[in-house]
C-alpha atoms as a PDB file:
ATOM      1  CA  UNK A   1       0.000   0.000   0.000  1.00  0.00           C
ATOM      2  CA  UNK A   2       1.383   3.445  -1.220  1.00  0.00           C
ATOM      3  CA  UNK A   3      -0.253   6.875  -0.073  1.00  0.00           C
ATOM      4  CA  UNK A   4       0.366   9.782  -2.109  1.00  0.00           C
ATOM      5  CA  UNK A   5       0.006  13.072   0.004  1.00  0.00           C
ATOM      6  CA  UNK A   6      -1.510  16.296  -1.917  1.00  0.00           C
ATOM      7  CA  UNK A   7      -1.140  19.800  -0.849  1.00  0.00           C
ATOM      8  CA  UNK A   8      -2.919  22.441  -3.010  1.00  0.00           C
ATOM      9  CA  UNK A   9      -1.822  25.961  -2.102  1.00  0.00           C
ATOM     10  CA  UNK A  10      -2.500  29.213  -3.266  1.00  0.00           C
ATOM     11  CA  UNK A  11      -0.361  32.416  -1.316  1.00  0.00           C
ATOM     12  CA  UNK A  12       0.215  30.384   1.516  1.00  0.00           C
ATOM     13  CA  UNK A  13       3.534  31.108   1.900  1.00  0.00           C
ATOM     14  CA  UNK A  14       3.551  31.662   5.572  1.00  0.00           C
ATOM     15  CA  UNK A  15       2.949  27.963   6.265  1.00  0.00           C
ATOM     16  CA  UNK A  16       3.446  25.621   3.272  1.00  0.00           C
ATOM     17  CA  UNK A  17       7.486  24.990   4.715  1.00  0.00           C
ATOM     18  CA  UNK A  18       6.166  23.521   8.050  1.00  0.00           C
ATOM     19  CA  UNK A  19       3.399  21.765   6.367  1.00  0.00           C
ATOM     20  CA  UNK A  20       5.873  20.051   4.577  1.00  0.00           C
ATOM     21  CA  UNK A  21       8.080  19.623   7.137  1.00  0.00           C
ATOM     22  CA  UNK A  22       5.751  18.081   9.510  1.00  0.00           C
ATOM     23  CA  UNK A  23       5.247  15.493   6.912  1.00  0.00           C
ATOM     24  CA  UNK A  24       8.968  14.607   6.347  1.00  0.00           C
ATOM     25  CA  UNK A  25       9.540  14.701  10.052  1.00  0.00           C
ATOM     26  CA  UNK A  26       7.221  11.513  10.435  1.00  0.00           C
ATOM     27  CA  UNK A  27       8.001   8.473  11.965  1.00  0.00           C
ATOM     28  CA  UNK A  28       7.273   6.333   9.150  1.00  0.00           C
ATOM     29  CA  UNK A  29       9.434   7.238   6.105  1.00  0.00           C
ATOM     30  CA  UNK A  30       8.755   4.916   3.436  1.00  0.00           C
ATOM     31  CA  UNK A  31       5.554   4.346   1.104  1.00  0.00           C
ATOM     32  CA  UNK A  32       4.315   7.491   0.687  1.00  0.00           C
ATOM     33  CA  UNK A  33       4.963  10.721  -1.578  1.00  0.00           C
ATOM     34  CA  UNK A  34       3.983  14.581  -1.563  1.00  0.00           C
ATOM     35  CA  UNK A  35       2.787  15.786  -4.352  1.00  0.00           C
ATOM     36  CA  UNK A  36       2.991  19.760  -3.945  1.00  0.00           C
ATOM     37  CA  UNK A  37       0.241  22.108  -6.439  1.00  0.00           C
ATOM     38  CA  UNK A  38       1.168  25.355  -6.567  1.00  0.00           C
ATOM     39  CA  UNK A  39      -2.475  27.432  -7.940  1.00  0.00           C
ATOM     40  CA  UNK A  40      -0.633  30.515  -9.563  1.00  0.00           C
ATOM     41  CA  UNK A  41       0.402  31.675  -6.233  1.00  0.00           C
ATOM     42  CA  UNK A  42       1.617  35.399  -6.275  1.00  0.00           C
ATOM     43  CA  UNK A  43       3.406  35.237  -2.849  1.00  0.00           C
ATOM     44  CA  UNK A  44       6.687  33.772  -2.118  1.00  0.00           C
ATOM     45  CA  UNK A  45       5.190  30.142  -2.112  1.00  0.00           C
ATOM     46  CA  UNK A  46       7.298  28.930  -4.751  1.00  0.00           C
ATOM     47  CA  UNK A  47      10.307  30.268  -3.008  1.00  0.00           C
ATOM     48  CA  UNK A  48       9.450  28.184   0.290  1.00  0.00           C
ATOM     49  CA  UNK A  49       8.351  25.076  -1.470  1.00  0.00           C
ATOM     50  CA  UNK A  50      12.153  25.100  -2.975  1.00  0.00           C
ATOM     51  CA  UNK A  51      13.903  25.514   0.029  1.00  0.00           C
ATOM     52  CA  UNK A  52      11.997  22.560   1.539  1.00  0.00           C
ATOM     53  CA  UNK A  53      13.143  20.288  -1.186  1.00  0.00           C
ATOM     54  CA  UNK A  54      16.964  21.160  -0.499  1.00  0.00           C
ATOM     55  CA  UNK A  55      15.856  20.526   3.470  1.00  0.00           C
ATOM     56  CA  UNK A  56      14.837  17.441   2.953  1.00  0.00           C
ATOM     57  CA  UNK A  57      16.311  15.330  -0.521  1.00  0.00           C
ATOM     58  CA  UNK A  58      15.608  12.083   1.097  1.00  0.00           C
ATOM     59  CA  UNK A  59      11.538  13.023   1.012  1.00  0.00           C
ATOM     60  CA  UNK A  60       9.676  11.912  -2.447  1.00  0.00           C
ATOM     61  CA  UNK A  61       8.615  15.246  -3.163  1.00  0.00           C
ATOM     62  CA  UNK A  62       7.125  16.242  -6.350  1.00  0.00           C
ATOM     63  CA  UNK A  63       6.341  19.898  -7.617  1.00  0.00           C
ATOM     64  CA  UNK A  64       3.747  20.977 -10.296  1.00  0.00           C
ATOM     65  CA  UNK A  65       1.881  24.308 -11.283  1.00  0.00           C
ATOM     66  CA  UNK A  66      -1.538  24.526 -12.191  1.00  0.00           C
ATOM     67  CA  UNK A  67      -2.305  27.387 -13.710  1.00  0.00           C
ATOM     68  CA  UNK A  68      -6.309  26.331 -14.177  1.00  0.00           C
ATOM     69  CA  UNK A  69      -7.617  28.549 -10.557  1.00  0.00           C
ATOM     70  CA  UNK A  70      -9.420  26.719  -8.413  1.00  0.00           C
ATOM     71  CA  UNK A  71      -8.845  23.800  -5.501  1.00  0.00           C
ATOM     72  CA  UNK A  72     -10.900  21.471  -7.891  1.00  0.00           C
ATOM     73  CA  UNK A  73      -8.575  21.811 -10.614  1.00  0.00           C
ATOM     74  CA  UNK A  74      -5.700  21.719  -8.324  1.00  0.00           C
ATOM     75  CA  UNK A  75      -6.999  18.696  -6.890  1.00  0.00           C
ATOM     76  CA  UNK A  76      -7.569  16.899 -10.021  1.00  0.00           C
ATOM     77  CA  UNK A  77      -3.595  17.456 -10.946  1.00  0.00           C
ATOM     78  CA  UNK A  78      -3.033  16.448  -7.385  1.00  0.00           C
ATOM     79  CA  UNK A  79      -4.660  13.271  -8.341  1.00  0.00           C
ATOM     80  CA  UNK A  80      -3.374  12.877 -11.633  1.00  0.00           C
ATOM     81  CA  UNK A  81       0.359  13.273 -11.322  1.00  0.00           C
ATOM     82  CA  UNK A  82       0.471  11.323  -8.112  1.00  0.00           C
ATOM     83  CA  UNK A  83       0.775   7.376  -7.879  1.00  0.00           C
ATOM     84  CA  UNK A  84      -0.400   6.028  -4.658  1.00  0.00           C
ATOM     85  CA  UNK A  85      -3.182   3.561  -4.006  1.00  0.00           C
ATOM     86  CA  UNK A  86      -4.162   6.238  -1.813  1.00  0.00           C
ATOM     87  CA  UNK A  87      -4.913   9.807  -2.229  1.00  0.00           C
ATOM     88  CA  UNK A  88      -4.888  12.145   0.668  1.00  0.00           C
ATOM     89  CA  UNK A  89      -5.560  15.968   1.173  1.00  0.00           C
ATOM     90  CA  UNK A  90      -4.291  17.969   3.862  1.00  0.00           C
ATOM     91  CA  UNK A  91      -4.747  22.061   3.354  1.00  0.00           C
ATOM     92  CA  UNK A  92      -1.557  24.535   2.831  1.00  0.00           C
ATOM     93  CA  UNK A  93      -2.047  25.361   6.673  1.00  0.00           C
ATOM     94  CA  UNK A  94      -2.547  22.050   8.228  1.00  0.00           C
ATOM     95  CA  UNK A  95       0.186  20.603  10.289  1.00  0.00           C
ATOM     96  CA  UNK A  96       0.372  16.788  11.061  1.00  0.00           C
ATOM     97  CA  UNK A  97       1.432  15.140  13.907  1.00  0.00           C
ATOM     98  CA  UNK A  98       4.523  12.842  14.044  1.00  0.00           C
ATOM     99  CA  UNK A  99       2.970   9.350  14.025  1.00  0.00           C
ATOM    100  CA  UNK A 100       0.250  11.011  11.328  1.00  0.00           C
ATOM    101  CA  UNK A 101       1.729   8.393   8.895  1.00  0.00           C
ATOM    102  CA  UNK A 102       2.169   5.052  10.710  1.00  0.00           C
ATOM    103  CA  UNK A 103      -1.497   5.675  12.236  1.00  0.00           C
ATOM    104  CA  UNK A 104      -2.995   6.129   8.875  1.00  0.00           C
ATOM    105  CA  UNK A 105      -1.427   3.016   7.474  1.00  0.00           C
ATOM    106  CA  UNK A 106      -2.359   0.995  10.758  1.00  0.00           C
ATOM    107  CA  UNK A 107      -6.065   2.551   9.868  1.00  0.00           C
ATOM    108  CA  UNK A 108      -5.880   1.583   6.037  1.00  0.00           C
ATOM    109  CA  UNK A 109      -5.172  -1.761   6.652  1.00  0.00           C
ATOM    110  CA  UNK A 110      -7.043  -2.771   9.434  1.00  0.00           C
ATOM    111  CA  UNK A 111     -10.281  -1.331   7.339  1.00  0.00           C
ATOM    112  CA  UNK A 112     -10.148  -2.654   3.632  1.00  0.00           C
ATOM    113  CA  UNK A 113     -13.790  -1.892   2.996  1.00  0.00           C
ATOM    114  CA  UNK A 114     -12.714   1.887   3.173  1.00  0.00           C
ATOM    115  CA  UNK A 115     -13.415   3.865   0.005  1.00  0.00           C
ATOM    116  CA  UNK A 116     -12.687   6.936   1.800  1.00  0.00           C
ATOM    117  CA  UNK A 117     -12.380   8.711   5.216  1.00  0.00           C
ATOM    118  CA  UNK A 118     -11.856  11.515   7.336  1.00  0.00           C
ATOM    119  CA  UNK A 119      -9.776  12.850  10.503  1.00  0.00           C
ATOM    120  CA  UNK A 120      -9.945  14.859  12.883  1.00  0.00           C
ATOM    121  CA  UNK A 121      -9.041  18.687  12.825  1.00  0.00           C
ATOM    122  CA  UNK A 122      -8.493  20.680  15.552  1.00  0.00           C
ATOM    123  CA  UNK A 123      -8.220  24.944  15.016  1.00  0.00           C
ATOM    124  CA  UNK A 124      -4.908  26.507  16.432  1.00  0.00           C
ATOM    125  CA  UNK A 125      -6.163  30.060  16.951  1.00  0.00           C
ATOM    126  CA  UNK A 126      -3.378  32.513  15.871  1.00  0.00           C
ATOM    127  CA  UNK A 127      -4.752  35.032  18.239  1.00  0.00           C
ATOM    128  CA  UNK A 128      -6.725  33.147  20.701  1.00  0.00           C
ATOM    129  CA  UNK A 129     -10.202  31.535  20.328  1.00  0.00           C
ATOM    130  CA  UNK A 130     -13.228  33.723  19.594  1.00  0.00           C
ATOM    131  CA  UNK A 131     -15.802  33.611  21.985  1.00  0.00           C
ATOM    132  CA  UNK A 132     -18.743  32.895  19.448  1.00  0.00           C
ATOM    133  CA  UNK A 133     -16.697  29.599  18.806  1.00  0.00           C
ATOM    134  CA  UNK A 134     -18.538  26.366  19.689  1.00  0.00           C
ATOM    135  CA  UNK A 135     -19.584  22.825  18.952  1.00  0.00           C
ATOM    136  CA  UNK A 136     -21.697  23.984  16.553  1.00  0.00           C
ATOM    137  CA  UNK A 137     -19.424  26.925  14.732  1.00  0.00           C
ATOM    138  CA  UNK A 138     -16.369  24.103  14.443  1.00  0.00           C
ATOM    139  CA  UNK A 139     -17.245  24.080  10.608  1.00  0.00           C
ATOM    140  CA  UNK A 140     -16.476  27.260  10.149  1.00  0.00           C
ATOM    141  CA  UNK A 141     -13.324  27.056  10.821  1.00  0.00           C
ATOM    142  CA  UNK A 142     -12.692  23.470   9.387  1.00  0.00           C
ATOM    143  CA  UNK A 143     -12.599  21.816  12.442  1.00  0.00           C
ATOM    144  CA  UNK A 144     -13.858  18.307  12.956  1.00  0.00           C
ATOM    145  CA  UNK A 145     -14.151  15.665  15.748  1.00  0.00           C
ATOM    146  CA  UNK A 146     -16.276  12.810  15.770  1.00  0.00           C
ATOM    147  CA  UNK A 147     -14.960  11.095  19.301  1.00  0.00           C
ATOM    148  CA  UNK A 148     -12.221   8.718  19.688  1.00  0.00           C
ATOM    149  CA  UNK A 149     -13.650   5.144  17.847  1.00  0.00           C
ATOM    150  CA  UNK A 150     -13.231   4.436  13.828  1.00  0.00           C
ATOM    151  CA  UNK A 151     -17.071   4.554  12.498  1.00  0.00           C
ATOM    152  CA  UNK A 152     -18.970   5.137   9.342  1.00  0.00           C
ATOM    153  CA  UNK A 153     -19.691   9.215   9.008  1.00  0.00           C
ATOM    154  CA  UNK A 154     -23.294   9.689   9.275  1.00  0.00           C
ATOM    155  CA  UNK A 155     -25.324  10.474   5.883  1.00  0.00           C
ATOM    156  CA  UNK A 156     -25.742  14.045   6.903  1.00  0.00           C
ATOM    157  CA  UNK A 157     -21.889  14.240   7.682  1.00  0.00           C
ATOM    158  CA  UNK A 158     -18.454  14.683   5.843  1.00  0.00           C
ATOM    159  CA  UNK A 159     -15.512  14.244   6.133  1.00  0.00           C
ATOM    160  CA  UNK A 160     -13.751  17.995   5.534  1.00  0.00           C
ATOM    161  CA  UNK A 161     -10.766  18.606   2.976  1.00  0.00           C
ATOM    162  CA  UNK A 162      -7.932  19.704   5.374  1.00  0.00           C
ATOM    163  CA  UNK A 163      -7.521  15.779   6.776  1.00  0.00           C
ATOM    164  CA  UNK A 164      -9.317  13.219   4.113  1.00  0.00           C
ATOM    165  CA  UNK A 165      -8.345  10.663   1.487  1.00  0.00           C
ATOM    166  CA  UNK A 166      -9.765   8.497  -0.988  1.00  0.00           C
ATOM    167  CA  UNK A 167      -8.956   5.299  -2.729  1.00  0.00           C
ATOM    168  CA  UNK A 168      -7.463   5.655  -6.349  1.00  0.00           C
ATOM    169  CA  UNK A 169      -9.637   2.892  -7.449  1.00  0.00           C
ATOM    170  CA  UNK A 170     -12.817   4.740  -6.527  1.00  0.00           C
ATOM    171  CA  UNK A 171     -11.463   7.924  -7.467  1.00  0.00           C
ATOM    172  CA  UNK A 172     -10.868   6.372 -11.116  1.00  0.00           C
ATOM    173  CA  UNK A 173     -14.344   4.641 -10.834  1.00  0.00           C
ATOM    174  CA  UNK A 174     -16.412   7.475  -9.624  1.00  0.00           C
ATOM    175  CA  UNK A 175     -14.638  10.998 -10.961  1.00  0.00           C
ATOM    176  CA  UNK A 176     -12.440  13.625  -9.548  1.00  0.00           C
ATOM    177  CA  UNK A 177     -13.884  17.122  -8.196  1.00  0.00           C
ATOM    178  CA  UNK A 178     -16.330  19.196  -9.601  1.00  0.00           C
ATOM    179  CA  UNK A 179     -14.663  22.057 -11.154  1.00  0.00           C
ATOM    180  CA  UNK A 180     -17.606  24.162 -11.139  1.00  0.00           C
ATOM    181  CA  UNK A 181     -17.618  23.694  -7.348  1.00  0.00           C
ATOM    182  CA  UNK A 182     -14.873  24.883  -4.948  1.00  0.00           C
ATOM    183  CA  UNK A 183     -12.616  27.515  -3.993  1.00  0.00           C
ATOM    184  CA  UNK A 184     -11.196  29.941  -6.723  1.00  0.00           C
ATOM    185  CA  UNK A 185      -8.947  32.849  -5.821  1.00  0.00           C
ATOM    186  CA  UNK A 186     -10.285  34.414  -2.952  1.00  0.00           C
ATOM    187  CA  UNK A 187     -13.535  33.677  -3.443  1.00  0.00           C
ATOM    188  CA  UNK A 188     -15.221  31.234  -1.247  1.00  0.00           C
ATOM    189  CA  UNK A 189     -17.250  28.680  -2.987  1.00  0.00           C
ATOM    190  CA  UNK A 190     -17.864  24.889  -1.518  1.00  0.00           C
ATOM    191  CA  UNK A 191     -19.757  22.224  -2.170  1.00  0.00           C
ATOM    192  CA  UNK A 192     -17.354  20.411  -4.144  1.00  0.00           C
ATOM    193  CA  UNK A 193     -15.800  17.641  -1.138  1.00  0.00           C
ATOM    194  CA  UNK A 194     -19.761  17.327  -0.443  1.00  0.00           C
ATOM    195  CA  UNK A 195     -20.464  16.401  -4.463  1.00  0.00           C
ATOM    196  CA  UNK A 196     -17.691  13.931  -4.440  1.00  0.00           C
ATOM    197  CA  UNK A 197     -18.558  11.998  -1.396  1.00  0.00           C
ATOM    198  CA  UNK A 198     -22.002  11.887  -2.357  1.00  0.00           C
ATOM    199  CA  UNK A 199     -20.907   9.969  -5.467  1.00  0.00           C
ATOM    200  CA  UNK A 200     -19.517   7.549  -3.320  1.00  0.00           C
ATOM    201  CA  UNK A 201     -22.361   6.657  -1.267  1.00  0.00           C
ATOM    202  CA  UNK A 202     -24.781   6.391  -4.274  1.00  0.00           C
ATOM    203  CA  UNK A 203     -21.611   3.701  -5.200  1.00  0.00           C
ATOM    204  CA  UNK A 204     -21.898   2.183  -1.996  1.00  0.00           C
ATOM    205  CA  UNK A 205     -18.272   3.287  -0.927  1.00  0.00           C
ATOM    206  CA  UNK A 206     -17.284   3.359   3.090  1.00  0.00           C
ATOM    207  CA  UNK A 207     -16.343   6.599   4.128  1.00  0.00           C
ATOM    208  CA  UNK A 208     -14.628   6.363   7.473  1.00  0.00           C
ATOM    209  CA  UNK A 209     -13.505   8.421  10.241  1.00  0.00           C
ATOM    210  CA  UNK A 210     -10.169   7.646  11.698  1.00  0.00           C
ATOM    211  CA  UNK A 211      -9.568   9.581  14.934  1.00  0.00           C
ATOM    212  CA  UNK A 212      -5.835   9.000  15.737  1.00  0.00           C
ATOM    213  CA  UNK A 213      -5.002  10.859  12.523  1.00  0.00           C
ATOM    214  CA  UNK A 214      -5.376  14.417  13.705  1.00  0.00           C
ATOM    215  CA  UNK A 215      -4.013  18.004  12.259  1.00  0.00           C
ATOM    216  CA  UNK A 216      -3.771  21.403  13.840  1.00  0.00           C
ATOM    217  CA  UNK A 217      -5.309  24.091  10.958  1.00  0.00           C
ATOM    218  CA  UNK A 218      -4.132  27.262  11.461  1.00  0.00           C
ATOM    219  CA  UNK A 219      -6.506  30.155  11.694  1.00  0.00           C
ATOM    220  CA  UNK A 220      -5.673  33.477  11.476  1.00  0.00           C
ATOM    221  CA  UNK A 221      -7.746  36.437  13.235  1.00  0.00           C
ATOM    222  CA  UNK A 222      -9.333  37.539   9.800  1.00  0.00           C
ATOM    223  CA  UNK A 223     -10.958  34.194   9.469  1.00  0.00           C
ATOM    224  CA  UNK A 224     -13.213  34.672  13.307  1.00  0.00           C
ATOM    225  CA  UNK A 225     -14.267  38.189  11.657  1.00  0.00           C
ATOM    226  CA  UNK A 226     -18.149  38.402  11.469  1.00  0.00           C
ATOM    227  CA  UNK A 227     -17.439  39.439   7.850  1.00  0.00           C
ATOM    228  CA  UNK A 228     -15.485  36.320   6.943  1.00  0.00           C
ATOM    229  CA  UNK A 229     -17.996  34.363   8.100  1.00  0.00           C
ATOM    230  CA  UNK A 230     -20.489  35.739   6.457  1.00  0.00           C
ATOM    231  CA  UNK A 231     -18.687  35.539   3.317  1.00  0.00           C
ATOM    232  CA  UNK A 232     -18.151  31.692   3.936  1.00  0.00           C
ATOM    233  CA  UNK A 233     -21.684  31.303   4.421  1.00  0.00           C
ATOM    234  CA  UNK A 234     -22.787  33.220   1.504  1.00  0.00           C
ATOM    235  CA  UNK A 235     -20.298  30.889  -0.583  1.00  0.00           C
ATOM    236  CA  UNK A 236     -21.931  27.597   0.845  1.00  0.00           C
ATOM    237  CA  UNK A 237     -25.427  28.582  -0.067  1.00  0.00           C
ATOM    238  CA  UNK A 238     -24.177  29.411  -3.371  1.00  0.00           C
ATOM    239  CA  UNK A 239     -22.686  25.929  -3.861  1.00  0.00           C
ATOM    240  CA  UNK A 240     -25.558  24.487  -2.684  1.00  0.00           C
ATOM    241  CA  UNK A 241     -27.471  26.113  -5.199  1.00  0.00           C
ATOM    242  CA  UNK A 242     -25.396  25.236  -7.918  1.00  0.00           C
ATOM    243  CA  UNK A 243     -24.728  21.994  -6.609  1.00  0.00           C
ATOM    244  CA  UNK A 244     -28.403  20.581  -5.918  1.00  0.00           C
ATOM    245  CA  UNK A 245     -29.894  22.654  -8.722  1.00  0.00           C
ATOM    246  CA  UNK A 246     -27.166  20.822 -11.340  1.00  0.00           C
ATOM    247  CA  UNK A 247     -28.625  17.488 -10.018  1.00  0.00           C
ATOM    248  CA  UNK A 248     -32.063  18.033 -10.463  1.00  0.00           C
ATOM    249  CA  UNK A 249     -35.414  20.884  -9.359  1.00  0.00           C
ATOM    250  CA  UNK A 250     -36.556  18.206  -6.578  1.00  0.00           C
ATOM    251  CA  UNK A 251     -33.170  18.140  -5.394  1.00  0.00           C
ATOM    252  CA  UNK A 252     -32.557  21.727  -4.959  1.00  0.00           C
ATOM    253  CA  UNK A 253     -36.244  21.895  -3.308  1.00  0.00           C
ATOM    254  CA  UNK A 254     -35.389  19.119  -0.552  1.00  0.00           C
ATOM    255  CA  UNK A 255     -32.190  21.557   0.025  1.00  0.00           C
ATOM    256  CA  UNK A 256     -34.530  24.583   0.829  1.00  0.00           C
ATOM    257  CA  UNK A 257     -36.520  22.365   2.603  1.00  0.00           C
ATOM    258  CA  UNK A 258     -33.609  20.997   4.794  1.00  0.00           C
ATOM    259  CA  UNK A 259     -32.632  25.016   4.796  1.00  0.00           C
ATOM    260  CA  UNK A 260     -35.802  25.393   6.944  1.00  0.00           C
ATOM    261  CA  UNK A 261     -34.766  22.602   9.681  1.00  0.00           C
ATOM    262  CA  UNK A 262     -31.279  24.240   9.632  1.00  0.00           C
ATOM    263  CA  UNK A 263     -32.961  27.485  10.933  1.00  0.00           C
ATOM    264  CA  UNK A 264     -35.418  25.606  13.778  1.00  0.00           C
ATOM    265  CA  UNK A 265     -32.347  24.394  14.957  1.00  0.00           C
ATOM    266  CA  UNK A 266     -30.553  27.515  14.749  1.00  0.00           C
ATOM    267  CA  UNK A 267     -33.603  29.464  17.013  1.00  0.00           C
ATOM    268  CA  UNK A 268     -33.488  26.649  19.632  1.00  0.00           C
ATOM    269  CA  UNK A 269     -29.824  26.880  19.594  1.00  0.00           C
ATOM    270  CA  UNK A 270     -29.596  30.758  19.895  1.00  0.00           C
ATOM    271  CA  UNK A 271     -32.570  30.823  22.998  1.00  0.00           C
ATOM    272  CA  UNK A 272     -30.097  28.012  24.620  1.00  0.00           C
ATOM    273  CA  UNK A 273     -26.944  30.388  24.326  1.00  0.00           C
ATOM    274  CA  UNK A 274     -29.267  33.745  25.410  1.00  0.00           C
ATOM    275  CA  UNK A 275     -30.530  32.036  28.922  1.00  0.00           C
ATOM    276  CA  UNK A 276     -26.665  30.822  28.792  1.00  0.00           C
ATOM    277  CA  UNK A 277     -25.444  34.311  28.878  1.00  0.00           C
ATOM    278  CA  UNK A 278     -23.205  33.795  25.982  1.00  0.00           C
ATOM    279  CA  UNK A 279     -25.228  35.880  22.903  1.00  0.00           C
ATOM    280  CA  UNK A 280     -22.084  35.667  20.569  1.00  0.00           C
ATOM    281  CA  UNK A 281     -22.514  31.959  20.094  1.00  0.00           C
ATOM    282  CA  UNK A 282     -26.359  32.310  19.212  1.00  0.00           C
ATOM    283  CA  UNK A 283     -25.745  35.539  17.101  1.00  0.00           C
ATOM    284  CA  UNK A 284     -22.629  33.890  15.030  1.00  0.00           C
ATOM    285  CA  UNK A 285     -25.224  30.708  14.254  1.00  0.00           C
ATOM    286  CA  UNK A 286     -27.670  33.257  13.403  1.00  0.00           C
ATOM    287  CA  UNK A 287     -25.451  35.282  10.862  1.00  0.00           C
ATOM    288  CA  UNK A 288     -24.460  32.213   9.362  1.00  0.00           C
ATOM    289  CA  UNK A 289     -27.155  30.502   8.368  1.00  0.00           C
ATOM    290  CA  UNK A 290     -28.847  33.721   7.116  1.00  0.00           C
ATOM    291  CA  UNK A 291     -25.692  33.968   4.490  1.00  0.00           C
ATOM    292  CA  UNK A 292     -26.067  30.542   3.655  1.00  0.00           C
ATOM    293  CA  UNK A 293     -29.937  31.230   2.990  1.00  0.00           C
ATOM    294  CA  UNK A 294     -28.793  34.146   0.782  1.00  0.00           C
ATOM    295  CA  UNK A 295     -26.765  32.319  -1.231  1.00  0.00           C
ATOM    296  CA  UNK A 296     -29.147  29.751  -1.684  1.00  0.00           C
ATOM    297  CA  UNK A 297     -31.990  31.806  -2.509  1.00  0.00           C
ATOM    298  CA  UNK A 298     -29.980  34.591  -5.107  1.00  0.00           C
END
């Protein structure tokens, strides 16, 4: 079993070298590559992805531009130049742990039904946690964790692109990412992890969560701004849009529907956090799912 690792970056020149480096630091040093997509960064990415391949000539390290914007299209050169059974994606600003490796293989090979999983992410605040984070914000800032015990994600649940990987056989079988979905520039479409794994549950494909596989994601103070979020938000609903309306009318009406037991849940949520004494929490929920509404309904 080979894994091929693939970073997509775009200006992240601040933290590609220890994203890197994390991964050559691992414990386990042998069946696996990195397989680096630079997106037509402007910044001094290209600079820092250099120096870590004279840091570290013993790593299998491959370096490609894609000069098609967008994560889907970087992803789908990820996929294409790289040559493991396994594909996995870890964002420009996630860090992995030392043993991130030798738990992953102990994972893949103790669940061969796996068509694809997820791990867990946990959010380094740059500038200390915002107090409207909580157990129900972690999504917006790519954080994920499902408990302790490998189990099948639930059918409302996904596994999110900073920590996840997919078999090369279903990836082959099934299609790579949506390139109308997804992240281009600084824009902040979605929608396009969620489109994938969908196709491999109508397949019949396990998608897993492995918990001893975790990463730190870095988030800066711009991205706990109220107009971030909002902005985020706005981008999901437009995804969803595009996404549900590309499949089919009926499909894009179950997602308004499912819109409107997002926002019950959202009012329960937000009287819980007012007789809490902690408004922010209620009033971040709020703002979000009122952008994601937007961008659903424009």
């Amino acid at each position: 079993m080979t894994i091929s690792f693939i970073i997509c970056t775009y200006n992240r020149a601040k933290y590609i070298y220890e994203c890197l480096s994390r991964l050559a630091k691992n414990t386990e040093q042998t069946g696996w590559e990195i397989v680096l997509i630079n997106n037509n960064s402007t910044d001094n990415t290209a600079a820092e992805c250099e120096r870590f391949e004279r840091d570290y000539p013993q790593t299998a390290y491959h370096y490609f531009v894609e000069t098609q914007q967008g994560l889907s299209f970087a992803r789908n050169r990820g996929i294409v130049e790289s040559h493991g059974d396994w594909v996995v994606f870890l964002d420009d600003d996630a860090m992995v742990e030392s043993d991130y490796i030798v738990n992953l293989k102990h994972y893949l090979t103790q669940n061969p039904e796996a068509a694809a999983f997820g791990g867990k992410i946990e959010p380094f605040f740059e500038e200390g946690e915002p107090e409207w984070y909580s157990k129900w914000s972690m999504g917006f800032v790519s954080a994920i964790d499902q408990g302790s015990t490998v189990h099948v994600f639930p059918n409302n649940k996904f596994p999110i692109g900073a920590n996840m990987g997919i078999k090369r056989k279903v990836v082959e079988q099934i299609g790579g990412f949506n390139t109308e979905l997804g992240r281009t520039g600084n824009n902040l479409l979605a929608g396009e992890e969620k489109d994938l794994f969908n196709r491999i549950r109508e397949e019949g494909g396990a998608i897993l969560y492995f918990p001893n596989i975790s990463v730190r994601h870095c988030i800066p103070a711009r991205r706990t701004t109220k107009e971030f979020v909002s902005k985020l938000a706005y981008g999901i609903g437009v995804s969803e849009r595009l996404r549900t309306r590309n499949i089919s009318g009926a499909a894009y009406f179950k997602r308004l529907l499912g819109e409107c037991v997002k926002w019950a849940g959202t009012i329960v949520l937000w009287f819980r956090y007012m007789i809490q004494g902690s408004r922010s929490k209620g009033d971040m929920l709020v703002l979000f799912r009122y952008n994601v509404t937007k961008g659903l309904l424009q």
